[in-house]
C-alpha atoms as a PDB file:
ATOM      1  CA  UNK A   1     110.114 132.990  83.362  1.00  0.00           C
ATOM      2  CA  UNK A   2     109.903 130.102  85.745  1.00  0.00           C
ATOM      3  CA  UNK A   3     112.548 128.063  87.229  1.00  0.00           C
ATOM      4  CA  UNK A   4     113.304 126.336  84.717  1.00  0.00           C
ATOM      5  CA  UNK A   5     113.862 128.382  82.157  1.00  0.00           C
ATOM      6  CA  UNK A   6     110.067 128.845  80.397  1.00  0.00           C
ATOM      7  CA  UNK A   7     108.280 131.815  79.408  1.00  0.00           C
ATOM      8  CA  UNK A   8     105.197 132.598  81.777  1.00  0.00           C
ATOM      9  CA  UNK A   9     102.176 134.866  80.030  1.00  0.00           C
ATOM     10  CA  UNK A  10     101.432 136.910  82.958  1.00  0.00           C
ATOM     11  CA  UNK A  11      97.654 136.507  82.923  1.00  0.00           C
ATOM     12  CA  UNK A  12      94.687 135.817  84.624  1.00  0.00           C
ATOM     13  CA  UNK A  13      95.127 132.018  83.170  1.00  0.00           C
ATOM     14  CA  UNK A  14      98.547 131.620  84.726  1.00  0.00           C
ATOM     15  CA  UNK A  15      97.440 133.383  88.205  1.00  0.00           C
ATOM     16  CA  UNK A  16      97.234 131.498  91.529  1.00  0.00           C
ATOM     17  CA  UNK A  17      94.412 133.691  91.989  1.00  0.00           C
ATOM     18  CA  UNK A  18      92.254 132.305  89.013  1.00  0.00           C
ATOM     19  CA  UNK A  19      89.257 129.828  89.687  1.00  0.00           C
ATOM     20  CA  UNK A  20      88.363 128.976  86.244  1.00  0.00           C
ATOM     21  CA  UNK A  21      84.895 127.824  85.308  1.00  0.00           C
ATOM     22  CA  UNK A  22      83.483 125.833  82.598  1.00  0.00           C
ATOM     23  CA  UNK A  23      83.126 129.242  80.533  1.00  0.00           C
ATOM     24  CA  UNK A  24      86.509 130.051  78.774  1.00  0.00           C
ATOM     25  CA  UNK A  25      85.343 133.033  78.370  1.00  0.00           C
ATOM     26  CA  UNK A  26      85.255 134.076  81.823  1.00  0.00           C
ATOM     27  CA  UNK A  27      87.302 133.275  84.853  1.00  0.00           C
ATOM     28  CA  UNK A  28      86.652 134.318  88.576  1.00  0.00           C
ATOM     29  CA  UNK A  29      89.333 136.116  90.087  1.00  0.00           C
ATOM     30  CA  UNK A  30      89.708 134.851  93.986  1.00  0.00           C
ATOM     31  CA  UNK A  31      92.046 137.682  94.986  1.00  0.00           C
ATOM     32  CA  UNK A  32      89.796 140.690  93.549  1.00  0.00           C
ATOM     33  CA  UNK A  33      86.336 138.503  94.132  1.00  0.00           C
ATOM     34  CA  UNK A  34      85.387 139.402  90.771  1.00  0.00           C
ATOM     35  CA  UNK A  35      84.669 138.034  87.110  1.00  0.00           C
ATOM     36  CA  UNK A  36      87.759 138.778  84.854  1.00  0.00           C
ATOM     37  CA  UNK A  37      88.833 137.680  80.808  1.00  0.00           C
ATOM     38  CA  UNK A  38      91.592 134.607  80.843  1.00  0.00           C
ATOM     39  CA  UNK A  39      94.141 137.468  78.761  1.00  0.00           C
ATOM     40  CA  UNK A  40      93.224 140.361  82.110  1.00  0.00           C
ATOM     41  CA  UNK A  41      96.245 140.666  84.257  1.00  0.00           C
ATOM     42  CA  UNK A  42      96.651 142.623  87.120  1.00  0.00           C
ATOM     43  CA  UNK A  43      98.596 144.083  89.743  1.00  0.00           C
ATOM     44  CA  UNK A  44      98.048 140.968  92.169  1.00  0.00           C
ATOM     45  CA  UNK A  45      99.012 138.666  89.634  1.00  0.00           C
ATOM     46  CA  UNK A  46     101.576 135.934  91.145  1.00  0.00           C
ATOM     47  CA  UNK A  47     102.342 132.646  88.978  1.00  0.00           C
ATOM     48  CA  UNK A  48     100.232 129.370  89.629  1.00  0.00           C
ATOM     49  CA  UNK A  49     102.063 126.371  91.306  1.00  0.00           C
ATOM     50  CA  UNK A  50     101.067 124.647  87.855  1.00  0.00           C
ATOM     51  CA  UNK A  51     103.375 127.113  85.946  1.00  0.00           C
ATOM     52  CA  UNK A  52     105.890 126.773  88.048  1.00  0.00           C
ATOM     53  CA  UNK A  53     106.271 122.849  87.481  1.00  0.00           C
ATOM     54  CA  UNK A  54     105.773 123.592  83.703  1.00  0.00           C
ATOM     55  CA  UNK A  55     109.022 121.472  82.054  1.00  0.00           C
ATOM     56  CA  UNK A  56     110.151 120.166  85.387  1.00  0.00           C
ATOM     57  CA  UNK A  57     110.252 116.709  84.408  1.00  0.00           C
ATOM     58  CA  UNK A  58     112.468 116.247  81.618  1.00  0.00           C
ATOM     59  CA  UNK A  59     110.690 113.677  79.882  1.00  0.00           C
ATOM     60  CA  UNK A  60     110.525 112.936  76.155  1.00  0.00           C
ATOM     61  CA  UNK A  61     107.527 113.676  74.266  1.00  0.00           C
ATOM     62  CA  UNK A  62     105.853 110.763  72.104  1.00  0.00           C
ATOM     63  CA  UNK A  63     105.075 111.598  68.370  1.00  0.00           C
ATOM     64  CA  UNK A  64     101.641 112.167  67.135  1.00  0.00           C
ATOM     65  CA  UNK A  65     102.234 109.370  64.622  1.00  0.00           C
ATOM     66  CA  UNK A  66     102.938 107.008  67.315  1.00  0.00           C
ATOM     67  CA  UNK A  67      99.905 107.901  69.593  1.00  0.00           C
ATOM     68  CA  UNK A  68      97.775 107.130  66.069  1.00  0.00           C
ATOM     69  CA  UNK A  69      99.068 104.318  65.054  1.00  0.00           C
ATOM     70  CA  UNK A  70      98.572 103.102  68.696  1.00  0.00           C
ATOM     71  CA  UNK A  71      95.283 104.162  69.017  1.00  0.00           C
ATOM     72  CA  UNK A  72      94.319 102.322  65.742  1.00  0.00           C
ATOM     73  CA  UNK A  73      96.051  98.864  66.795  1.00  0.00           C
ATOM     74  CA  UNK A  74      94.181  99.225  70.301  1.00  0.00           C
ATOM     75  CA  UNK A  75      90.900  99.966  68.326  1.00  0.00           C
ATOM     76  CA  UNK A  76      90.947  97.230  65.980  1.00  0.00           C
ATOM     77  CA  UNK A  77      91.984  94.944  69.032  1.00  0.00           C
ATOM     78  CA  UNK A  78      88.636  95.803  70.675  1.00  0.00           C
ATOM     79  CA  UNK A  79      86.685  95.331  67.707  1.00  0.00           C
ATOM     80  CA  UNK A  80      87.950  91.709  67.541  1.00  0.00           C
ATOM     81  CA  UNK A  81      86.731  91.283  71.269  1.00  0.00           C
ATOM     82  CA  UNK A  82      90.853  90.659  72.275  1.00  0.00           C
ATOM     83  CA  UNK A  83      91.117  91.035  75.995  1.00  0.00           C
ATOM     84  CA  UNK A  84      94.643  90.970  75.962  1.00  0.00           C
ATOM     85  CA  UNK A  85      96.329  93.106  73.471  1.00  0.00           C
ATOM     86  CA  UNK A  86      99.721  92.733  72.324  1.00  0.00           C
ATOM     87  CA  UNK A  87     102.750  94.508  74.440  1.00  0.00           C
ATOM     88  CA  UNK A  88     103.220  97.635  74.175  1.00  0.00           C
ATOM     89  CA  UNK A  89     107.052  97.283  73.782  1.00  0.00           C
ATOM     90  CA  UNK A  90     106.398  94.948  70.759  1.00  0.00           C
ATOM     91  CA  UNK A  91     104.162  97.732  69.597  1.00  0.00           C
ATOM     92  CA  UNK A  92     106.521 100.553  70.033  1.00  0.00           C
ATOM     93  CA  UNK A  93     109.275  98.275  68.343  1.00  0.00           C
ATOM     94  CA  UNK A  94     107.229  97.261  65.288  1.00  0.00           C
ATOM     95  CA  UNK A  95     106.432 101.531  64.838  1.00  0.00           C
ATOM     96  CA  UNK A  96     110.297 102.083  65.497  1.00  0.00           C
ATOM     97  CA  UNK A  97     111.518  99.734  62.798  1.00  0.00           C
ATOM     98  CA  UNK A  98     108.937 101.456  60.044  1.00  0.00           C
ATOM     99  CA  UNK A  99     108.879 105.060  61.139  1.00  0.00           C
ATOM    100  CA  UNK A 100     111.788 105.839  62.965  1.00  0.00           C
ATOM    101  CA  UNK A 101     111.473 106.862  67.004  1.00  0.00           C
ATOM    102  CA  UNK A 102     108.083 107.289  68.788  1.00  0.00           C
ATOM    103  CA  UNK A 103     109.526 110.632  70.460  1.00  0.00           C
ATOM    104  CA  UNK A 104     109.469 113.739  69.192  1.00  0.00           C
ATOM    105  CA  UNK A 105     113.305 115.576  68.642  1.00  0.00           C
ATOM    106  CA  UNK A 106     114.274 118.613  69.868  1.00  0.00           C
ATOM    107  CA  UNK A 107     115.517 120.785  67.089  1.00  0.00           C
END
């Protein structure tokens, strides 16, 4: 686990060592100086600054629906040639009055 509470996979992908490559397949280990599999974990492993910042902001998530209905209003806006599209707060007020909140709830 991390600071902050999350569960780490102790892996090659969440390694400090790892130098991915466009492959996911394979990953280059720079500790060992070898090729290794992203699931491959060894002795050396020691978690990635990256996984140790996982969940340290604790900001809100936006809902799927949101981002989509978004996207298509942005879409549609560049299809009619608009340059300046309408405010996002109006936006995310209009989707809040028909769908309820554009973040997603903890359970």
């Amino acid at each position: 686990m991390n600071e902050w509470e999350v569960r780490i996979k102790m892996c090659c992908a969440s390694c400090e060592w790892m130098d991915a490559t466009r492959l996911q397949t394979k990953r280059r280990c720079t500790k060992r100086r070898k090729g290794v599999r992203p699931c491959d974990c060894c002795p050396k492993w020691v978690m990635s600054d990256k996984m140790k910042d996982v969940r340290k902001s604790e900001g809100k998530i936006k809902r799927r629906e949101y981002q989509l209905f978004l996207l298509k209003i942005r879409e549609q806006e560049m299809l009619e040639g608009k340059e300046d599209g309408r405010d996002v707060m109006e936006l995310r007020a209009e989707f809040e009055s028909q769908y309820g909140s554009v973040y997603l709830v903890d359970s």
